[in-house]
N, C-alpha and C. Protein backbone atom coordinates (compact mmCIF):
# COMPACT_ATOMS: atom_id res chain seq x y z
N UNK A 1 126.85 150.57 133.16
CA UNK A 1 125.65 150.18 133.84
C UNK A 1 125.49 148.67 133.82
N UNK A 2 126.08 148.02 133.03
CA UNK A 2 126.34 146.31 132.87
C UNK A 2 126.85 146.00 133.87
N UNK A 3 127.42 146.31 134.55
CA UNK A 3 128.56 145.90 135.60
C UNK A 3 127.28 146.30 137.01
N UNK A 4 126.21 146.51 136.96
CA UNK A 4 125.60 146.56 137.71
C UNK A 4 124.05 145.76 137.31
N UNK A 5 123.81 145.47 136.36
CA UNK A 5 122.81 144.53 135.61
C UNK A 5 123.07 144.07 134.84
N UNK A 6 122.49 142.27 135.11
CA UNK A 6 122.54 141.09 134.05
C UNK A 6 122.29 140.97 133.28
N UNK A 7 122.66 140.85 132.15
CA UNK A 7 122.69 141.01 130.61
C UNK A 7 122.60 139.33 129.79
N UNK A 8 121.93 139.07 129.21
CA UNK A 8 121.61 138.21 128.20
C UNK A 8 123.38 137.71 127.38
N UNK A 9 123.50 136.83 127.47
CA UNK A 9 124.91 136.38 126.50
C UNK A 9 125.64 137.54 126.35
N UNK A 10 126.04 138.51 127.64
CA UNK A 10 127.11 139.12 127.60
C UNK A 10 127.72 138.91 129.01
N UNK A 11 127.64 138.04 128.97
CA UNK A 11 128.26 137.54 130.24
C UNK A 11 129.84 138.32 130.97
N UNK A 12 130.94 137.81 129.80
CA UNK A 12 132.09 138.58 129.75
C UNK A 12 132.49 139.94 129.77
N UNK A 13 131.52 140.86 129.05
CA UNK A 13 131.19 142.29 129.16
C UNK A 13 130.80 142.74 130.70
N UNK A 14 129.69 141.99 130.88
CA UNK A 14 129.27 142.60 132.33
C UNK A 14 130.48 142.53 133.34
N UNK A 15 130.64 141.09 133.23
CA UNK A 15 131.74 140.84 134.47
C UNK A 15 133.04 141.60 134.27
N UNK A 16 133.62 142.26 132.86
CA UNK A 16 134.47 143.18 133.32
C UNK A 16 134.25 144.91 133.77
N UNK A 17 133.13 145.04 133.42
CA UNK A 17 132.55 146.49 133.88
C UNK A 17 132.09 146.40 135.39
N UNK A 18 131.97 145.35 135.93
CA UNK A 18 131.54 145.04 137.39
C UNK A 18 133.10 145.16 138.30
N UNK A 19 134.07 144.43 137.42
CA UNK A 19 135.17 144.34 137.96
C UNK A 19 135.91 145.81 137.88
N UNK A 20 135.52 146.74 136.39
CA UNK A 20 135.96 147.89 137.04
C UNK A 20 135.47 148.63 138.23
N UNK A 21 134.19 148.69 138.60
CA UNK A 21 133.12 149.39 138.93
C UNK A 21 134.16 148.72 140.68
N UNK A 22 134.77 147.64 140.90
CA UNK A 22 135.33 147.17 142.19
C UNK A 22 136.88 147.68 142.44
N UNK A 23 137.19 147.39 141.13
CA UNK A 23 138.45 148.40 141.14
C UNK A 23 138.44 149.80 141.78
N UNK A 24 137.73 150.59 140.95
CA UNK A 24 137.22 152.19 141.74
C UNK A 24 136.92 151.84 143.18
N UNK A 25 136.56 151.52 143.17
CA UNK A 25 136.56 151.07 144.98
C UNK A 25 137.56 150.19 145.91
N UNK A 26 138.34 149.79 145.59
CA UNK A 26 139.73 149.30 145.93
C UNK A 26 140.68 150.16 145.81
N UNK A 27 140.98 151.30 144.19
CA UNK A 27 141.49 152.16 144.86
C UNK A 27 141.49 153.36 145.16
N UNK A 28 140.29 153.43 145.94
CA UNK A 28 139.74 154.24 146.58
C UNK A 28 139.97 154.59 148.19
N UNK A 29 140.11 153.06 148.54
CA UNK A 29 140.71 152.28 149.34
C UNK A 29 141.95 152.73 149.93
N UNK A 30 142.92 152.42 149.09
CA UNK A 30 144.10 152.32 148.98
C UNK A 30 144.47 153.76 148.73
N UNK A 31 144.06 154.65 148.25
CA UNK A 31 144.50 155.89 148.07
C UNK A 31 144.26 157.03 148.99
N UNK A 32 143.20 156.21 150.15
CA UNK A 32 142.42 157.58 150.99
C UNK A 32 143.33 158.08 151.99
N UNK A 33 144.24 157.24 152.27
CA UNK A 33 145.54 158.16 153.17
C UNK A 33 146.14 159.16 152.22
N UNK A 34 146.19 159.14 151.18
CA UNK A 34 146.68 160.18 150.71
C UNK A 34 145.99 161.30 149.78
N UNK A 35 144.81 161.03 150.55
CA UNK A 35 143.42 162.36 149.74
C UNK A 35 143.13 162.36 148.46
N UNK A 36 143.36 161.36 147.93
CA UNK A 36 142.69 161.26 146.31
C UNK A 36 141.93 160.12 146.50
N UNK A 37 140.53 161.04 145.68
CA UNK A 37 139.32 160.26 145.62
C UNK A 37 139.58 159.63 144.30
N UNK A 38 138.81 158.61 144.38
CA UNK A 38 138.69 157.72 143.03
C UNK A 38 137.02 156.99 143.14
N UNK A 39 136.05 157.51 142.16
CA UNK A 39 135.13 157.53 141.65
C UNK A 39 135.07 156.86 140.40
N UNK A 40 133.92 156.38 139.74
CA UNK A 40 133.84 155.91 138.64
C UNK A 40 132.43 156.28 137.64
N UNK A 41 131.74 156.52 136.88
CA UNK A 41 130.73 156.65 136.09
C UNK A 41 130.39 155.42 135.54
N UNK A 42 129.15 155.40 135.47
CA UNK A 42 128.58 154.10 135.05
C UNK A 42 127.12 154.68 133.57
N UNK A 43 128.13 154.88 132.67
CA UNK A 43 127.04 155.48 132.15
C UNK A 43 125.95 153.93 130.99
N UNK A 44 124.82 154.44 130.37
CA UNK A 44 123.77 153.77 130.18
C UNK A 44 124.16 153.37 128.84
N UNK A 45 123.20 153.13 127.98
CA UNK A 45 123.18 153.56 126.06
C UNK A 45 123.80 154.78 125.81
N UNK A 46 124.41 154.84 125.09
CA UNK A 46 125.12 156.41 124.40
C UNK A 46 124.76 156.49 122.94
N UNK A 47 124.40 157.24 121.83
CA UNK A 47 124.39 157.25 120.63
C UNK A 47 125.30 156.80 119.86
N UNK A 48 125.75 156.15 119.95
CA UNK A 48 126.94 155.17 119.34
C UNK A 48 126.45 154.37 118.68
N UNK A 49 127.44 154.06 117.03
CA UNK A 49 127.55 153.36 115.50
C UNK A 49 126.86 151.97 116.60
N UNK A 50 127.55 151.62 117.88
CA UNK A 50 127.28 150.17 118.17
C UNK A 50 125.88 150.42 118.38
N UNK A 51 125.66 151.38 119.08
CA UNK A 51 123.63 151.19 119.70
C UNK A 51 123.17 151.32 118.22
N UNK A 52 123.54 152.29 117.52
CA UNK A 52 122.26 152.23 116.31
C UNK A 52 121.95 151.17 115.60
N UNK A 53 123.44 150.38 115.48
CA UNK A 53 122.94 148.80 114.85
C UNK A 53 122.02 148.10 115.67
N UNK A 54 122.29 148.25 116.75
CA UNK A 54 121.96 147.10 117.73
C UNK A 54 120.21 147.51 117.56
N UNK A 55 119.88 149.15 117.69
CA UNK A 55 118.85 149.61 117.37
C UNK A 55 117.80 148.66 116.19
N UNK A 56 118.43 148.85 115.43
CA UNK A 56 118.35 148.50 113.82
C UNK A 56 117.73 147.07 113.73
N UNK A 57 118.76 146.34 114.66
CA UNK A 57 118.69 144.70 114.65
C UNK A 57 118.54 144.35 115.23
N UNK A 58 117.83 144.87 116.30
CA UNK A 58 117.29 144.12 117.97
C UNK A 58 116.85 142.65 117.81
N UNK A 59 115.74 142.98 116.96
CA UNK A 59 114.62 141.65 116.76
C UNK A 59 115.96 140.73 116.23
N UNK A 60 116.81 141.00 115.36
CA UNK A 60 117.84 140.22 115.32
C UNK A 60 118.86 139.18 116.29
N UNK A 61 118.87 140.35 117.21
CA UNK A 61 119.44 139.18 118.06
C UNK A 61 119.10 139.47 119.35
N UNK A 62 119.15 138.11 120.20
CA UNK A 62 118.67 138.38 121.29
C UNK A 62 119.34 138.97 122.65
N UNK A 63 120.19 138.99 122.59
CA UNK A 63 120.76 139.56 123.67
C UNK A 63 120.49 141.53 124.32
N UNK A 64 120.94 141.78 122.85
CA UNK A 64 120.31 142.95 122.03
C UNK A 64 118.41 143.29 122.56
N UNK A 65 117.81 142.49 121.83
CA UNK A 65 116.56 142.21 122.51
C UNK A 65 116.34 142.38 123.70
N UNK A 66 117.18 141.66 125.02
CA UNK A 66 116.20 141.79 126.00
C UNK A 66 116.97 143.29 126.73
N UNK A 67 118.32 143.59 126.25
CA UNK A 67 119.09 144.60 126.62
C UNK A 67 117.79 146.08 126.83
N UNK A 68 117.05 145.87 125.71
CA UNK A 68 116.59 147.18 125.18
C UNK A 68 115.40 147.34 125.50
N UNK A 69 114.57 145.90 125.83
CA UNK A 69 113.11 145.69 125.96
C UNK A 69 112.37 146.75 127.17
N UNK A 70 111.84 147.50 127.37
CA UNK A 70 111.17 147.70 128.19
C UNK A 70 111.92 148.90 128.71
N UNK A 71 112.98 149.63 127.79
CA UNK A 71 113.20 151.10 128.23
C UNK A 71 113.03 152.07 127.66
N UNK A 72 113.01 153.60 128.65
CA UNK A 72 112.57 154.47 127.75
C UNK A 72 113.25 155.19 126.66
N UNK A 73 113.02 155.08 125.25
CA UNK A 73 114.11 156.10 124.30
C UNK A 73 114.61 156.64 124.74
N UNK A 74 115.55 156.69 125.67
CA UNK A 74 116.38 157.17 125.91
C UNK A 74 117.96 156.99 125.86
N UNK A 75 118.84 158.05 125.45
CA UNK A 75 119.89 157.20 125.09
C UNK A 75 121.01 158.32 126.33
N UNK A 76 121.44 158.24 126.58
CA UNK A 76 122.54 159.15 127.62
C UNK A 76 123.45 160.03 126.73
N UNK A 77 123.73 161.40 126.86
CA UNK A 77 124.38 162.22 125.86
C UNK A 77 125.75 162.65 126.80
N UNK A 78 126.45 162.76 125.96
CA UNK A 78 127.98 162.54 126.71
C UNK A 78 127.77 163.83 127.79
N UNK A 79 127.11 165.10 127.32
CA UNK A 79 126.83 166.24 128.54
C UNK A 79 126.52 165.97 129.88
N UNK A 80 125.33 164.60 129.68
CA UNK A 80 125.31 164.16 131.34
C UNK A 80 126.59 163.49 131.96
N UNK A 81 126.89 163.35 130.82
CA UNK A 81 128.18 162.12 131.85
C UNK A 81 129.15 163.72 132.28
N UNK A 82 129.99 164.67 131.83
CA UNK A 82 130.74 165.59 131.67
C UNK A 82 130.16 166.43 133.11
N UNK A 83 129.04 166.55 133.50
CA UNK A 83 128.20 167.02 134.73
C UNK A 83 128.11 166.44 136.00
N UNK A 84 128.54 165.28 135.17
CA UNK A 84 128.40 163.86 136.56
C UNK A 84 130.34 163.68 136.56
N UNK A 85 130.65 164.19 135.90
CA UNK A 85 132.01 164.20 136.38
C UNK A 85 132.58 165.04 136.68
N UNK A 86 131.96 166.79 136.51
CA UNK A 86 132.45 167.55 136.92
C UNK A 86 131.37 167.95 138.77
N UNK A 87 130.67 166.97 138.53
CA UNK A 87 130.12 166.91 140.43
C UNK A 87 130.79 166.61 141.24
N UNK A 88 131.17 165.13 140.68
CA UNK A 88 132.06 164.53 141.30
C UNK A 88 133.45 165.05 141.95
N UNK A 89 134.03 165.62 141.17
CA UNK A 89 135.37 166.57 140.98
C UNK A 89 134.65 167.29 142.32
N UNK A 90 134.10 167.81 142.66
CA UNK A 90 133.61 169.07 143.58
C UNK A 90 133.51 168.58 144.72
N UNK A 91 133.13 167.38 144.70
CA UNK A 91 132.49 166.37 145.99
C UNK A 91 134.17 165.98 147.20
N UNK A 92 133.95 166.78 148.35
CA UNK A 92 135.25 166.28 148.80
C UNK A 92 135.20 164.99 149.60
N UNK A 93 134.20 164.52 149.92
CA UNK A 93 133.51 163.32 150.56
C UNK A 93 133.41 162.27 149.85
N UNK A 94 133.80 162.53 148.80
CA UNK A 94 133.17 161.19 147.78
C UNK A 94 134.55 160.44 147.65
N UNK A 95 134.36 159.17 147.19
CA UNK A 95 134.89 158.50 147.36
C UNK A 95 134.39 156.90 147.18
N UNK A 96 135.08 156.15 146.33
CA UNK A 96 134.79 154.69 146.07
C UNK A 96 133.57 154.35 145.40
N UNK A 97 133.11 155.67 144.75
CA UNK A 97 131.51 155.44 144.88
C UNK A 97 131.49 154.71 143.18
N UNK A 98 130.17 154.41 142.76
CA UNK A 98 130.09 154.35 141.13
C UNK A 98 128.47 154.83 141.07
N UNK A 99 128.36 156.15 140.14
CA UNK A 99 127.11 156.48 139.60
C UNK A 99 126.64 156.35 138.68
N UNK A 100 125.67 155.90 138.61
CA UNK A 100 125.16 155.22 136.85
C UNK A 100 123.93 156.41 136.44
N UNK A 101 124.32 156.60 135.43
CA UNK A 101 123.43 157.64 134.58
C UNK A 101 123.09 156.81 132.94
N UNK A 102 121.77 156.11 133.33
CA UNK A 102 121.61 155.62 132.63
C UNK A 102 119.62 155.24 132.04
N UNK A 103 119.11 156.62 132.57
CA UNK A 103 117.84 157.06 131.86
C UNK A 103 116.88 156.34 132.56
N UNK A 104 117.18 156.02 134.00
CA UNK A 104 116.57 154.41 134.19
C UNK A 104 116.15 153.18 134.11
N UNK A 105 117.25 152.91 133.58
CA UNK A 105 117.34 151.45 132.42
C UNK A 105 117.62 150.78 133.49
N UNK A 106 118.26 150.66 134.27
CA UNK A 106 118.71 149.62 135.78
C UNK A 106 117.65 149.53 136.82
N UNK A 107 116.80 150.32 137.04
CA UNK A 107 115.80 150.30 137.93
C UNK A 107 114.44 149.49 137.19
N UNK A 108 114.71 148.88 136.05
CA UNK A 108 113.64 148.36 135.43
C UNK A 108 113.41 146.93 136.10
């Protein structure tokens, strides 16, 4: 979901999740003469050792801070992502796309 919103001193992070998020769509591109879709997931916070620190130590640091400010407890559980990839799989139209499942943390 970085690769689609600006992030505080993670500059380098975002810009390579943006660059995957273009990749999936290049070869998507490149693959549609031969009927394979290529999609990507863009998922949010996950319960991960990294979020709980970051949890822990927000006020600590800032990047952390503004990452987190103003969303809802919510953290994304690998089941949504596994749903959003087995949609995808089903979808014969799809193609190049990137879906972010991310509790509405990007629409903030």
């Amino acid at each position: 979901m970085l690769g689609s919103v600006a992030a505080y001193d993670l500059m380098a992070y975002s810009t390579s999740k943006a660059a995957l998020q273009h990749l999936a769509q290049n070869l998507a591109l490149e693959l549609l003469p031969r009927g394979i879709s290529v999609n990507c997931i863009c998922p949010g916070f996950m319960n991960t050792p990294m979020y709980q620190t970051a949890i822990r130590n927000s006020s600590l640091n800032t990047n952390w801070y503004h990452l987190l400010e103003g969303i809802p407890q919510k953290v994304v559980v690998i089941q949504e992502v596994v749903q959003a990839i087995d949609y995808m799989i089903r979808q014969k139209g799809m193609t190049g796309q990137a879906m972010i499942i991310d509790g509405g943390y990007s629409i903030r």
